[in-house]
N, C-alpha and C. Protein backbone atom coordinates (compact mmCIF):
# COMPACT_ATOMS: atom_id res chain seq x y z
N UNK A 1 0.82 -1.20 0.00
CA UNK A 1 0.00 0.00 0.00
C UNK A 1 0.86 1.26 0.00
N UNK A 2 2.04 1.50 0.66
CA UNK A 2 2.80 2.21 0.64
C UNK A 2 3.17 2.71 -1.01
N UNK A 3 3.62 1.28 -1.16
CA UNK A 3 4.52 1.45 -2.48
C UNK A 3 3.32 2.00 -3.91
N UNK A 4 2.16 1.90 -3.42
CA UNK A 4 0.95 2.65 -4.11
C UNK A 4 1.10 3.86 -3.96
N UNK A 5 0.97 4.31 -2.95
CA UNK A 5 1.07 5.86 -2.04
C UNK A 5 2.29 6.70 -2.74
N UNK A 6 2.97 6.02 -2.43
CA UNK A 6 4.67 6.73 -2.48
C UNK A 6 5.02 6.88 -4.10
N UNK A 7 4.86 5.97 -4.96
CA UNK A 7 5.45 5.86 -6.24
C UNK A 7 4.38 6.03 -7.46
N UNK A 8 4.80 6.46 -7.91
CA UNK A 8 3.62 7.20 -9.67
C UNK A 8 4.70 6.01 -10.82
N UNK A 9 5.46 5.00 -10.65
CA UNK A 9 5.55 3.93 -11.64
C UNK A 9 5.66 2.75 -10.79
N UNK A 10 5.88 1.05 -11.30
CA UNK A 10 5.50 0.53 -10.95
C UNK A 10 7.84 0.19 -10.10
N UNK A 11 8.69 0.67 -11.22
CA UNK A 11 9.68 0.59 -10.33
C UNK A 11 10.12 1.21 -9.13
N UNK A 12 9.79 2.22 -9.50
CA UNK A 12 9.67 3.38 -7.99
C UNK A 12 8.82 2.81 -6.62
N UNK A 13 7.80 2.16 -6.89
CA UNK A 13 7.08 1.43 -6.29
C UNK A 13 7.89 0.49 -5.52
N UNK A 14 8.90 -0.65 -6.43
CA UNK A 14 9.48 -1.49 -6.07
C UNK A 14 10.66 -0.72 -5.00
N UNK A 15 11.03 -0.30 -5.71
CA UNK A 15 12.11 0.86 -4.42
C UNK A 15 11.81 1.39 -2.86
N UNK A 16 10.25 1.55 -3.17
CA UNK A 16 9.62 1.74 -2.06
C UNK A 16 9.81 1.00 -1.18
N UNK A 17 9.42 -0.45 -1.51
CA UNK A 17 8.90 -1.51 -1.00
C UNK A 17 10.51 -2.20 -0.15
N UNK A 18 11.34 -2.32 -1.34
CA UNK A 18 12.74 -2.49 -0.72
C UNK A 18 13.30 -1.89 0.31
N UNK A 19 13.24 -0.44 0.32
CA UNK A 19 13.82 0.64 1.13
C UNK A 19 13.13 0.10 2.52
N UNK A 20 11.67 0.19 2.69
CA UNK A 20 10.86 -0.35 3.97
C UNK A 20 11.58 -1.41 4.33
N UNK A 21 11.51 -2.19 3.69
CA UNK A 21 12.15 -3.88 4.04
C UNK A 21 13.75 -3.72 4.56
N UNK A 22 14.39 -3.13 4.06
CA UNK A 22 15.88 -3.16 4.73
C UNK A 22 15.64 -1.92 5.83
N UNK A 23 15.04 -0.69 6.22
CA UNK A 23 14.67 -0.36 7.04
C UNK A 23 14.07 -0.82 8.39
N UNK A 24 12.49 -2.12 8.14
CA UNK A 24 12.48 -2.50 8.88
C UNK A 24 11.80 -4.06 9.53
N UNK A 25 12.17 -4.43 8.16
CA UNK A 25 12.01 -6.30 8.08
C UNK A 25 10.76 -6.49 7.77
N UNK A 26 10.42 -7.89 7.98
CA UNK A 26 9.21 -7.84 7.59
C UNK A 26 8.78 -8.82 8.66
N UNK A 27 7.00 -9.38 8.70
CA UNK A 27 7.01 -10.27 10.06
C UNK A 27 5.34 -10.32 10.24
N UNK A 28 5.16 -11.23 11.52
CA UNK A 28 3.39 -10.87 11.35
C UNK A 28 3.08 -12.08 10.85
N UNK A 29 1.89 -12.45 12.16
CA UNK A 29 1.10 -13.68 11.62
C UNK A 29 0.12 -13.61 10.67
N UNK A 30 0.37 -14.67 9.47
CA UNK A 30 -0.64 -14.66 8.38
C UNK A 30 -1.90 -15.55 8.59
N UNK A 31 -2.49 -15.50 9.84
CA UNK A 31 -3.33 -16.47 10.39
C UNK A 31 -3.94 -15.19 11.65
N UNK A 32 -5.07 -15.20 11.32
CA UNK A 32 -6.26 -14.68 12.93
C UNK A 32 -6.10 -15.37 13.69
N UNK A 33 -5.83 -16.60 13.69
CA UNK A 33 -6.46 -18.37 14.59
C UNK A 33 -4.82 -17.77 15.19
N UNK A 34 -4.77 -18.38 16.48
CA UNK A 34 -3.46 -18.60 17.41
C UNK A 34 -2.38 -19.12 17.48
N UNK A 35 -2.51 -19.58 16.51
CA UNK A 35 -1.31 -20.62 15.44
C UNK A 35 -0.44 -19.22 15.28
N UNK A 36 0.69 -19.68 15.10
CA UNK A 36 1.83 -18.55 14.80
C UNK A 36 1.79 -19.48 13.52
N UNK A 37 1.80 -18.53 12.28
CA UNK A 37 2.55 -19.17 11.01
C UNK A 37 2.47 -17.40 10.47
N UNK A 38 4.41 -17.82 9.71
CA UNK A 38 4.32 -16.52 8.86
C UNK A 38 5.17 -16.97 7.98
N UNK A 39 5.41 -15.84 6.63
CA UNK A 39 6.00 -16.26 5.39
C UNK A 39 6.40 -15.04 5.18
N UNK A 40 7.93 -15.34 3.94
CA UNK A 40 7.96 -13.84 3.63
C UNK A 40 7.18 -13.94 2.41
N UNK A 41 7.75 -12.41 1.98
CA UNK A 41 5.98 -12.09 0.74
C UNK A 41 7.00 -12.05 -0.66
N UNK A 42 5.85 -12.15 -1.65
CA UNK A 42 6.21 -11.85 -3.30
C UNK A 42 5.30 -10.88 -3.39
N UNK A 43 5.77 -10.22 -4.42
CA UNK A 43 4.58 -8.85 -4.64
C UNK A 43 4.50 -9.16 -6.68
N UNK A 44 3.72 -8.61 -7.32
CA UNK A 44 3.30 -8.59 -8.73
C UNK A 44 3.07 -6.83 -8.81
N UNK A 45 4.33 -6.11 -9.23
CA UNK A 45 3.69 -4.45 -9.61
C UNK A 45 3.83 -4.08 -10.49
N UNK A 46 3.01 -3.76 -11.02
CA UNK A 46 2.65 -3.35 -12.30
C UNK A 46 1.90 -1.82 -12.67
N UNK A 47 2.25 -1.19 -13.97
CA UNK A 47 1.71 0.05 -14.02
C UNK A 47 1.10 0.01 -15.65
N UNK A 48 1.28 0.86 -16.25
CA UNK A 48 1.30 1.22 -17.94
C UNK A 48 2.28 0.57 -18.72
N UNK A 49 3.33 0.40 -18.20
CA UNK A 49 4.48 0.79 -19.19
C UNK A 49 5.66 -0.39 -18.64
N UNK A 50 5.00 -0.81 -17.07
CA UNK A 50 6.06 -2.25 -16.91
C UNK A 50 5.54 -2.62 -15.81
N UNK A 51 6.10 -4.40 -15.87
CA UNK A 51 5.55 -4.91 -14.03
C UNK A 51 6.83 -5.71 -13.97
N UNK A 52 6.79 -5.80 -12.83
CA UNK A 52 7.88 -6.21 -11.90
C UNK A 52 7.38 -7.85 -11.03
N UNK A 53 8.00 -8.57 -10.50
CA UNK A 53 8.25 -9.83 -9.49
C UNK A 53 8.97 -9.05 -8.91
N UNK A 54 8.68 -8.98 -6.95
CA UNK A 54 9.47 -8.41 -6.06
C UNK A 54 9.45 -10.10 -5.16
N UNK A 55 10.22 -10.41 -5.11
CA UNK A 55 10.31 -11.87 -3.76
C UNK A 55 11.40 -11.82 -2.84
N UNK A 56 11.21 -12.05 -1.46
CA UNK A 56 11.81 -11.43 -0.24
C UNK A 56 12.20 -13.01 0.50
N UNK A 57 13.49 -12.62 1.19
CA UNK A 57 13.33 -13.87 2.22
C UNK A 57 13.79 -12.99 3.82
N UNK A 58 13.65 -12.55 4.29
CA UNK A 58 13.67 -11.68 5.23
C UNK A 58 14.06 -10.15 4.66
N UNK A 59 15.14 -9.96 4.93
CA UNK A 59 15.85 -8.41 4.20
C UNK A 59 16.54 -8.74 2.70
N UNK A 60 16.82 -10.12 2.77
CA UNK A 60 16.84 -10.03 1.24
C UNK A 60 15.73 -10.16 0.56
N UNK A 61 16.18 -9.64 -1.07
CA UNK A 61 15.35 -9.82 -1.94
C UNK A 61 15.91 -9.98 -3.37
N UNK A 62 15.17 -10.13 -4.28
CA UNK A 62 15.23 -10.13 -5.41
C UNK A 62 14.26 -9.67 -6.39
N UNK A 63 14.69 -9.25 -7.95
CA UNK A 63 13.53 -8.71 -8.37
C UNK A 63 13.63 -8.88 -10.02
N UNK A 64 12.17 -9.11 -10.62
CA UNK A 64 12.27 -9.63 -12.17
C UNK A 64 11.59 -8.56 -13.01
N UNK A 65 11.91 -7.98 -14.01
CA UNK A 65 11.38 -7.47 -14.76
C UNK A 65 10.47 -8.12 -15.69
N UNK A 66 9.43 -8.06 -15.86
CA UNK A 66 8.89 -8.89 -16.77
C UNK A 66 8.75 -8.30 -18.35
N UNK A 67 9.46 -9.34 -18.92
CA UNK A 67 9.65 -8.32 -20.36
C UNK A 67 8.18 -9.06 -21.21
N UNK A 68 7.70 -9.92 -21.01
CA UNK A 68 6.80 -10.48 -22.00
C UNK A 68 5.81 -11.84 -21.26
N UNK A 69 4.83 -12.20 -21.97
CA UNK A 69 4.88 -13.18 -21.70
C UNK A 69 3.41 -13.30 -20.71
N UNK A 70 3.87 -14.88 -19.58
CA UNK A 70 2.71 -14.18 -18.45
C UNK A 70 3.75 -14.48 -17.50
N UNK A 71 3.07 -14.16 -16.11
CA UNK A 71 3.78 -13.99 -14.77
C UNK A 71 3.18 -14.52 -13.82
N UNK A 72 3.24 -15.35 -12.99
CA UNK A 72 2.54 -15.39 -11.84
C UNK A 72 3.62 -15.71 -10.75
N UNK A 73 2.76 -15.60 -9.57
CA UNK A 73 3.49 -15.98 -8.14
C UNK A 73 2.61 -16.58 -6.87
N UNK A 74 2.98 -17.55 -5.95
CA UNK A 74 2.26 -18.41 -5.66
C UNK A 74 2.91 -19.32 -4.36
N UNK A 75 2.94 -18.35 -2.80
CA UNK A 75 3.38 -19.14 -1.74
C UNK A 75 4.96 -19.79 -2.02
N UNK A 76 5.64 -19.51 -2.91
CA UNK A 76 7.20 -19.99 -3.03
C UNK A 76 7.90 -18.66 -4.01
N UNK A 77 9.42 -19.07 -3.67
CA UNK A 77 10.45 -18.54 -4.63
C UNK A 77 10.13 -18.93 -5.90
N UNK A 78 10.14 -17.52 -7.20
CA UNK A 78 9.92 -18.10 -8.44
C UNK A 78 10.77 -17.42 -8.96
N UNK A 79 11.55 -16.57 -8.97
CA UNK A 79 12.99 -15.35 -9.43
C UNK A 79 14.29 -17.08 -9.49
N UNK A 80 14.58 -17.13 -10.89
CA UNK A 80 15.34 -18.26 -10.37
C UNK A 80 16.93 -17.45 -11.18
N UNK A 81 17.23 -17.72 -12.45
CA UNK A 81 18.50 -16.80 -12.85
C UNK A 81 18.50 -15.45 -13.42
N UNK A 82 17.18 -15.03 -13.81
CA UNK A 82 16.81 -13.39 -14.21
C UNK A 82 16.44 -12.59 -13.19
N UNK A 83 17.38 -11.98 -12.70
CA UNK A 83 17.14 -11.06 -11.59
C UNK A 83 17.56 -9.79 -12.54
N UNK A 84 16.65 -8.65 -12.38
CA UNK A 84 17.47 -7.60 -12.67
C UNK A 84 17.63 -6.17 -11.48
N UNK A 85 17.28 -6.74 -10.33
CA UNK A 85 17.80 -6.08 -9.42
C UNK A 85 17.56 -6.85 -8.21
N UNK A 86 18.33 -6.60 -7.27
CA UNK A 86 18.85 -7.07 -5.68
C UNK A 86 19.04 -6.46 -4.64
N UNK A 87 19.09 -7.02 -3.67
CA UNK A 87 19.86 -6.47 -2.34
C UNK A 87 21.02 -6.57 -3.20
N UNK A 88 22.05 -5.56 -2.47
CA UNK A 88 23.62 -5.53 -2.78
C UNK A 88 24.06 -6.70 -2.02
N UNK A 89 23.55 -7.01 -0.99
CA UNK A 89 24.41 -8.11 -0.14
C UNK A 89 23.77 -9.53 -0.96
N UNK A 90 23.03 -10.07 -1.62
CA UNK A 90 22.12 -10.77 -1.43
C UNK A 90 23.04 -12.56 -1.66
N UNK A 91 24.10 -12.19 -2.77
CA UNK A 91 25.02 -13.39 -3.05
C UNK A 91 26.14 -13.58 -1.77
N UNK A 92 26.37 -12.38 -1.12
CA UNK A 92 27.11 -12.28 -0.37
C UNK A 92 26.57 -13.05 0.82
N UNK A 93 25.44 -12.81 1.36
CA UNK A 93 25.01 -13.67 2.55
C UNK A 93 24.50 -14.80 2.02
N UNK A 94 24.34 -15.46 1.03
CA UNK A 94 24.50 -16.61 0.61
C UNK A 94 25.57 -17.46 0.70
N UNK A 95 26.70 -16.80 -0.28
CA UNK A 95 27.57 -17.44 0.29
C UNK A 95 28.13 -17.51 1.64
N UNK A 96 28.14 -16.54 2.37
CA UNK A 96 28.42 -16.73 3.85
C UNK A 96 28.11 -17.98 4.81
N UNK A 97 26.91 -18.13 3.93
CA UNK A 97 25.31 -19.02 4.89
C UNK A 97 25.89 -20.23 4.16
N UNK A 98 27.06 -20.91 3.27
CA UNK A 98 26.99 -21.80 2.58
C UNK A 98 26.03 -22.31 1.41
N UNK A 99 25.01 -21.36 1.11
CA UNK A 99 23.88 -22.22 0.50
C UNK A 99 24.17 -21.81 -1.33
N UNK A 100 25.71 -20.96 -1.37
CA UNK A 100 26.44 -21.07 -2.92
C UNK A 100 27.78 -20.98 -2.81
N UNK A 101 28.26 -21.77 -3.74
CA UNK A 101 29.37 -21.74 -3.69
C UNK A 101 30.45 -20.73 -4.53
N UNK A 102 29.12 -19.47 -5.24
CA UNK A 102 30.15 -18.68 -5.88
C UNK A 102 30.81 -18.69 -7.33
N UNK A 103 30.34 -19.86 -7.54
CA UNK A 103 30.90 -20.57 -9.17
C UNK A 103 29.96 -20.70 -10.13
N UNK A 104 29.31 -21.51 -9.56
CA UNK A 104 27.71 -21.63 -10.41
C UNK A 104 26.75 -20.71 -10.42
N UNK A 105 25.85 -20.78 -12.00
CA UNK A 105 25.04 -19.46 -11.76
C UNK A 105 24.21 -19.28 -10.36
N UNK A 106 24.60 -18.21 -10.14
CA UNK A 106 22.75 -17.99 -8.62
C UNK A 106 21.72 -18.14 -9.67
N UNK A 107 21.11 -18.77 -8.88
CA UNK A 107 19.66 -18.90 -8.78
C UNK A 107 18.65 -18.73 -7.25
N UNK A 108 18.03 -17.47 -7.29
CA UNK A 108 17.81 -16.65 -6.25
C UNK A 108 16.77 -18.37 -5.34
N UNK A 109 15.18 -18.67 -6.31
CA UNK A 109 14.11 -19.45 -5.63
C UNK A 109 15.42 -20.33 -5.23
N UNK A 110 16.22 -21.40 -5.71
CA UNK A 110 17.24 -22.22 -5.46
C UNK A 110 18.24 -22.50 -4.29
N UNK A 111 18.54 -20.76 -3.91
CA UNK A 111 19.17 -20.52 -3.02
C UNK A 111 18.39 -20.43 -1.49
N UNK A 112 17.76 -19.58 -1.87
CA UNK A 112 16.69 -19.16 -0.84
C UNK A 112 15.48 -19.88 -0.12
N UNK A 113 15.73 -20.55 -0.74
CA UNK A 113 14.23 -21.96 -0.14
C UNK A 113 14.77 -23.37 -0.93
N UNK A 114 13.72 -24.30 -0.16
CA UNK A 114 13.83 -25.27 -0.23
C UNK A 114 13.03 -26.32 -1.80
N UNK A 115 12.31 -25.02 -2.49
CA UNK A 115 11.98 -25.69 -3.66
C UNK A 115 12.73 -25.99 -4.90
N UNK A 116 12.54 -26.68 -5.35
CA UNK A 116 13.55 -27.61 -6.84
C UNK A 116 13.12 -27.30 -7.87
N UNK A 117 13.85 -25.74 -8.26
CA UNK A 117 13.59 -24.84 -9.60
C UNK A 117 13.15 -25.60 -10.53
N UNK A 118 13.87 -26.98 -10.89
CA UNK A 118 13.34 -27.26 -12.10
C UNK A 118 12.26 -28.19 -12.25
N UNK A 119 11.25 -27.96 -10.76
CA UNK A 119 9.99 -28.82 -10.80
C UNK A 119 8.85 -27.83 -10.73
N UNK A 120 9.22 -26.56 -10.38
CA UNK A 120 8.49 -25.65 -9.84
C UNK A 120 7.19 -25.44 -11.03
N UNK A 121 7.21 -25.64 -12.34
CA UNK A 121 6.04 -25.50 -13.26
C UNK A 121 5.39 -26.69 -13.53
N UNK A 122 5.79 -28.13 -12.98
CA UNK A 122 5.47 -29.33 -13.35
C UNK A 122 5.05 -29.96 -12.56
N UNK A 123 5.36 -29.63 -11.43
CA UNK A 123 4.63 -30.70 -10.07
C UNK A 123 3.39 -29.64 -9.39
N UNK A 124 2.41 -30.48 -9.42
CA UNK A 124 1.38 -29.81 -8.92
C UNK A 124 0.89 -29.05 -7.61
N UNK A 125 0.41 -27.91 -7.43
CA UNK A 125 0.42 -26.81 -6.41
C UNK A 125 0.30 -25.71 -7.20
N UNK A 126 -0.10 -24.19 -6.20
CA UNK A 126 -0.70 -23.18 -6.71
C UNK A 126 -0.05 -22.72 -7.96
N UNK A 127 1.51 -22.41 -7.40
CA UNK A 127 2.63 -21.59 -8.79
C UNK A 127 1.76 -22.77 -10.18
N UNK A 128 2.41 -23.37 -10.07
CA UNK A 128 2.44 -24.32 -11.10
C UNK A 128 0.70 -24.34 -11.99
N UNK A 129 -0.03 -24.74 -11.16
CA UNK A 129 -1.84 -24.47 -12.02
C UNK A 129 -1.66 -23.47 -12.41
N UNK A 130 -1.51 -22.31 -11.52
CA UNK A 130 -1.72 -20.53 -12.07
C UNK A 130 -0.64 -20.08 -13.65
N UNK A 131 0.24 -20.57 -13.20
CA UNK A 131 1.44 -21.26 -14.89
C UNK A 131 0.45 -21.84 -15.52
N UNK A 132 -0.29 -22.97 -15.62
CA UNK A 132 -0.62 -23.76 -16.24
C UNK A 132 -2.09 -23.12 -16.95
N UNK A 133 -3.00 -22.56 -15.96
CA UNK A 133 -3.88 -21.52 -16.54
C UNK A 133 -3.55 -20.42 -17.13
N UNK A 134 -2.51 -19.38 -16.93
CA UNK A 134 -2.41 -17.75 -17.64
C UNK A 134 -1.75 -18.39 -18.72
N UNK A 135 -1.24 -19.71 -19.12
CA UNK A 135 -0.33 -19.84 -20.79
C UNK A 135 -1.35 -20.45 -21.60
N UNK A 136 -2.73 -21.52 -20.63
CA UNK A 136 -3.46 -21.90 -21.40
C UNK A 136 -4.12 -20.77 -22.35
N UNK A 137 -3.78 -19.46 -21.55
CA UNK A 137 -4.89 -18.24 -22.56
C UNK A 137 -3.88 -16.78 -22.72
N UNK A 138 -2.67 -17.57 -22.92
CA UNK A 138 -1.68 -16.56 -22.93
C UNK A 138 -2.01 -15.96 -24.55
N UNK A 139 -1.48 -14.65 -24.31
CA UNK A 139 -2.07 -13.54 -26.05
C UNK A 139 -3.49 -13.32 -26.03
N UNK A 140 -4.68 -14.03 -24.78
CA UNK A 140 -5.94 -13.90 -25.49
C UNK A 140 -6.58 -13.38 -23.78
N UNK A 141 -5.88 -12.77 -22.84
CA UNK A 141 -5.92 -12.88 -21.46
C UNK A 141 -7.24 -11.69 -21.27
N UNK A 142 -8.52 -11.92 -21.11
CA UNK A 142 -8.83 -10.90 -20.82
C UNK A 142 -9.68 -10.46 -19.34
N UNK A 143 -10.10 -9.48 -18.65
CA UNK A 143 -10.31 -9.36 -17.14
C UNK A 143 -11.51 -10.63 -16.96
N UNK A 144 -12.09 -11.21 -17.76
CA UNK A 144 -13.73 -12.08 -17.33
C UNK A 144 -12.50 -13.29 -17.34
N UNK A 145 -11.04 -13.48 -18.49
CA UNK A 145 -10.20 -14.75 -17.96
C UNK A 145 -9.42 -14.67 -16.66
N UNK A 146 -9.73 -13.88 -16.75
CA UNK A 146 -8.77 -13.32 -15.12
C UNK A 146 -9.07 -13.75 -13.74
N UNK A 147 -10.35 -13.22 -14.07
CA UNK A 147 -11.60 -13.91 -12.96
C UNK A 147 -11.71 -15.33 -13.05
N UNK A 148 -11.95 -15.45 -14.34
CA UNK A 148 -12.15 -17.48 -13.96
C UNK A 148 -11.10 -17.94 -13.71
N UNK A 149 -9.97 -17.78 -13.83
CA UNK A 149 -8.92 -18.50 -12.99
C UNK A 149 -8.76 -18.06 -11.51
N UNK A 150 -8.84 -17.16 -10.91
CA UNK A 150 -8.88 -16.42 -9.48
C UNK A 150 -9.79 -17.18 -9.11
N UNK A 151 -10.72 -17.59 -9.71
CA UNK A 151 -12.18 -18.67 -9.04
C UNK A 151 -11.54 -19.95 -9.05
N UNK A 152 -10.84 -20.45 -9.76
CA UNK A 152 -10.50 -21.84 -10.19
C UNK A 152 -10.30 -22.45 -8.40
N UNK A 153 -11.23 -23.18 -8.21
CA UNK A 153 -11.01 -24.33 -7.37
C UNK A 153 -10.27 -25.50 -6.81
N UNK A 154 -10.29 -26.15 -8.11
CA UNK A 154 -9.61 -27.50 -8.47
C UNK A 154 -8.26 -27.02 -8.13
N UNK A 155 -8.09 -26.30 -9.01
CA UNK A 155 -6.28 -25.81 -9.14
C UNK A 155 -6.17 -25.27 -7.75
N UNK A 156 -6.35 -25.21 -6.44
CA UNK A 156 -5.78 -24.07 -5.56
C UNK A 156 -5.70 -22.76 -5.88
N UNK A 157 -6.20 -22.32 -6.76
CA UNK A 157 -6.31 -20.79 -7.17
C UNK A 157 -6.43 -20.34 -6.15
N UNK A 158 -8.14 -20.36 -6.00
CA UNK A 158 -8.66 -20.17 -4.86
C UNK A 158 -8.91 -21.00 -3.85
N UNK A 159 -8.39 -20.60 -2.85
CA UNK A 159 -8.40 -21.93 -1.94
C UNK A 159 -9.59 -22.16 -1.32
N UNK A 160 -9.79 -23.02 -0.72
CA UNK A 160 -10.64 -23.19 0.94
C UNK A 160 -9.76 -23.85 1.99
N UNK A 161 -10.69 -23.57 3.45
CA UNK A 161 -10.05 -24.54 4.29
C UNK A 161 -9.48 -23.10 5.33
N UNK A 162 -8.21 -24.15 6.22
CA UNK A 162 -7.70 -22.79 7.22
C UNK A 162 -6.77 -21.92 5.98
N UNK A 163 -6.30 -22.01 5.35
CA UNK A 163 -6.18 -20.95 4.26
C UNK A 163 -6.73 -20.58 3.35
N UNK A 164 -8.16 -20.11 3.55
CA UNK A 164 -8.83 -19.70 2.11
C UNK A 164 -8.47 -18.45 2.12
N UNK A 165 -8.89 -18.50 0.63
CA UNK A 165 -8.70 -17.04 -0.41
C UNK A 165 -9.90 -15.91 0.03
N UNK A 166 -9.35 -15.09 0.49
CA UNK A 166 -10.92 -13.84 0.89
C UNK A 166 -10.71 -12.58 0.20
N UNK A 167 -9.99 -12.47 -1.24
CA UNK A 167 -10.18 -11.55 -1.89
C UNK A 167 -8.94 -12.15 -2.96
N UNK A 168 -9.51 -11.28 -4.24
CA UNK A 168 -9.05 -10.81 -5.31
C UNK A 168 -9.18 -10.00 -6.03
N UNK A 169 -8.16 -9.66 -7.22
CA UNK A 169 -8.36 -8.25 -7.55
C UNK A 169 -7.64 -8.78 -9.28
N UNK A 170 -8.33 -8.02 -9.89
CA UNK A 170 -7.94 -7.49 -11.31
C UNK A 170 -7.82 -6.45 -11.75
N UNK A 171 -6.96 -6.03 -12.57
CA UNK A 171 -6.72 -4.92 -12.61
C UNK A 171 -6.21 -4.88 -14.40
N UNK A 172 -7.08 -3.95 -15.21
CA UNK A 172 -6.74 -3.50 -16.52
C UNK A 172 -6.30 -2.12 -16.37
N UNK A 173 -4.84 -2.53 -17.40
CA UNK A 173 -3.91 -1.23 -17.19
C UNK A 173 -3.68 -0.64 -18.72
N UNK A 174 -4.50 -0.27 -19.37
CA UNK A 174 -4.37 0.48 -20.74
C UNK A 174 -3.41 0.98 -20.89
N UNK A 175 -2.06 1.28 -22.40
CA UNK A 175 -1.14 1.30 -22.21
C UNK A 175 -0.69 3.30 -22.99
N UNK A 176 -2.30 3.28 -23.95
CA UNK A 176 -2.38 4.23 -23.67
C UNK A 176 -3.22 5.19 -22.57
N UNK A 177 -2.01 6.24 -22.39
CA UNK A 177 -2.50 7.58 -20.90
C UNK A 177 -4.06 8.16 -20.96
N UNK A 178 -4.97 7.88 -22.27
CA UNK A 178 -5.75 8.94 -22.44
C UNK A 178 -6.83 7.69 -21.97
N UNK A 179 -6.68 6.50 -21.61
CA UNK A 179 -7.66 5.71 -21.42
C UNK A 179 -7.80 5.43 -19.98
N UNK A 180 -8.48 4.51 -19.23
CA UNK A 180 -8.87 4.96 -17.79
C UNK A 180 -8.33 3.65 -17.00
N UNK A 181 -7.91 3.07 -16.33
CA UNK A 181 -7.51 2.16 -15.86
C UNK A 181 -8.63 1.08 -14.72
N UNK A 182 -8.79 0.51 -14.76
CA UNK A 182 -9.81 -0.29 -13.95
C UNK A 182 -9.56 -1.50 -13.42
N UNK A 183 -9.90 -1.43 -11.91
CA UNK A 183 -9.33 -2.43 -11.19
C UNK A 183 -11.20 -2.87 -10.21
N UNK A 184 -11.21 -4.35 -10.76
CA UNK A 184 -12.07 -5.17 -9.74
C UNK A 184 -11.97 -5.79 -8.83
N UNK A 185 -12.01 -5.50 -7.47
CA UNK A 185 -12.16 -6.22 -6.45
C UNK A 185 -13.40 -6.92 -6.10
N UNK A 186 -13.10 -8.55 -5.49
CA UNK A 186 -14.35 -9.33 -4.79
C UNK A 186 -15.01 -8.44 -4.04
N UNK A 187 -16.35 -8.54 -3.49
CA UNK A 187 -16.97 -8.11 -2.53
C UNK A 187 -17.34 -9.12 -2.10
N UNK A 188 -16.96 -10.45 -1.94
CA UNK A 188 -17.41 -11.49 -1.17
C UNK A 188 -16.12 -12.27 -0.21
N UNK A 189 -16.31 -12.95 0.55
CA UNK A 189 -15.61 -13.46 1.17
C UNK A 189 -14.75 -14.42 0.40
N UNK A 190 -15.30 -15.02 -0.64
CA UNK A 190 -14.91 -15.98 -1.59
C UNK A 190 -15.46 -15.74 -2.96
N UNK A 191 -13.65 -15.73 -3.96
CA UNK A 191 -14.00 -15.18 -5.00
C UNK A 191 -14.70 -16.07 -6.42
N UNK A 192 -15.44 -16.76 -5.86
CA UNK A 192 -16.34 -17.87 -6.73
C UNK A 192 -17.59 -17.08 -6.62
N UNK A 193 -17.99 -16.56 -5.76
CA UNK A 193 -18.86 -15.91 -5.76
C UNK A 193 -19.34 -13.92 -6.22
């Protein structure tokens, strides 16, 4: 929300978001219920003219430009050798931590968590369906396809259970300035409905 507030593009935004984070971490249960569970976050920002992958593992981070294509993100590391910006430290406390050895390419999801880059679009779970839906209608993507996948069930799109989904949002970003931009949010607890 900040990085809304603060920035008029979608990189400036990202700057925002970084600057906070090495300022002052990140943290906070992602659960009402008494259970302590927390995660760090991925963000999707986007404006007119470019969107970004921001993915965090405490004060580090990493970040993807998206030149084409589709994008999604989904409860894991997905930044694997296209980073085009970082923490300055970010290889550095890697290697420190042992988890590179400095030789081989980084690969940020690889380093940083425990998932196996090269299963991450093939073995089933959220990343992977939400991949598997935005390419099924990749070139033809429009806000009513947007929605039916944000509804998608089957796939974990939308979840249920102690982690359900209680909002979503779409957002059409016209690329020309003279047109109006429009963003839909659920008004329901669950976005099937």
């Amino acid at each position: 929300r900040l990085g809304l507030e603060r920035a008029d593009t979608a990189e400036k935004a990202l700057t925002v978001i970084v600057d906070l984070l090495e300022k002052y971490g990140q943290g906070g249960n992602c659960m009402e219920s008494h259970m302590t569970f927390t995660y760090h976050n991925s963000f999707l920002i986007a404006d007119r003219k470019e969107a970004w992958v921001l993915e965090t593992s405490g004060k580090y981070w990493a970040a993807e430009k998206v030149e084409g294509g589709v994008r999604n993100i989904s409860n894991q590391l997905s930044i694997t050798t296209k980073i085009d910006r970082e923490h300055p430290k970010l290889k550095e406390y890697a290697k420190t931590n042992g988890w590179w050895d400095g030789e081989k390419e980084f690969d940020f999801a690889a380093t940083y968590s425990y998932v196996n880059t090269a299963r991450m679009t093939t073995t089933r779970g959220r990343y992977c369906e939400g991949y598997k839906l935005l390419n099924k209608h990749k070139g033809s993507i429009t806000s009513e396809i947007m929605m039916e996948i944000l509804r998608d069930k089957e796939s974990g799109i939308n979840m249920e259970g102690g982690f359900m989904t209680t909002g979503s949002m779409v957002s059409v970003l016209p690329q020309q300035p003279n047109l109006p931009c429009i963003h839909y949010f659920t008004g329901t607890p669950d976005p099937a409905r």
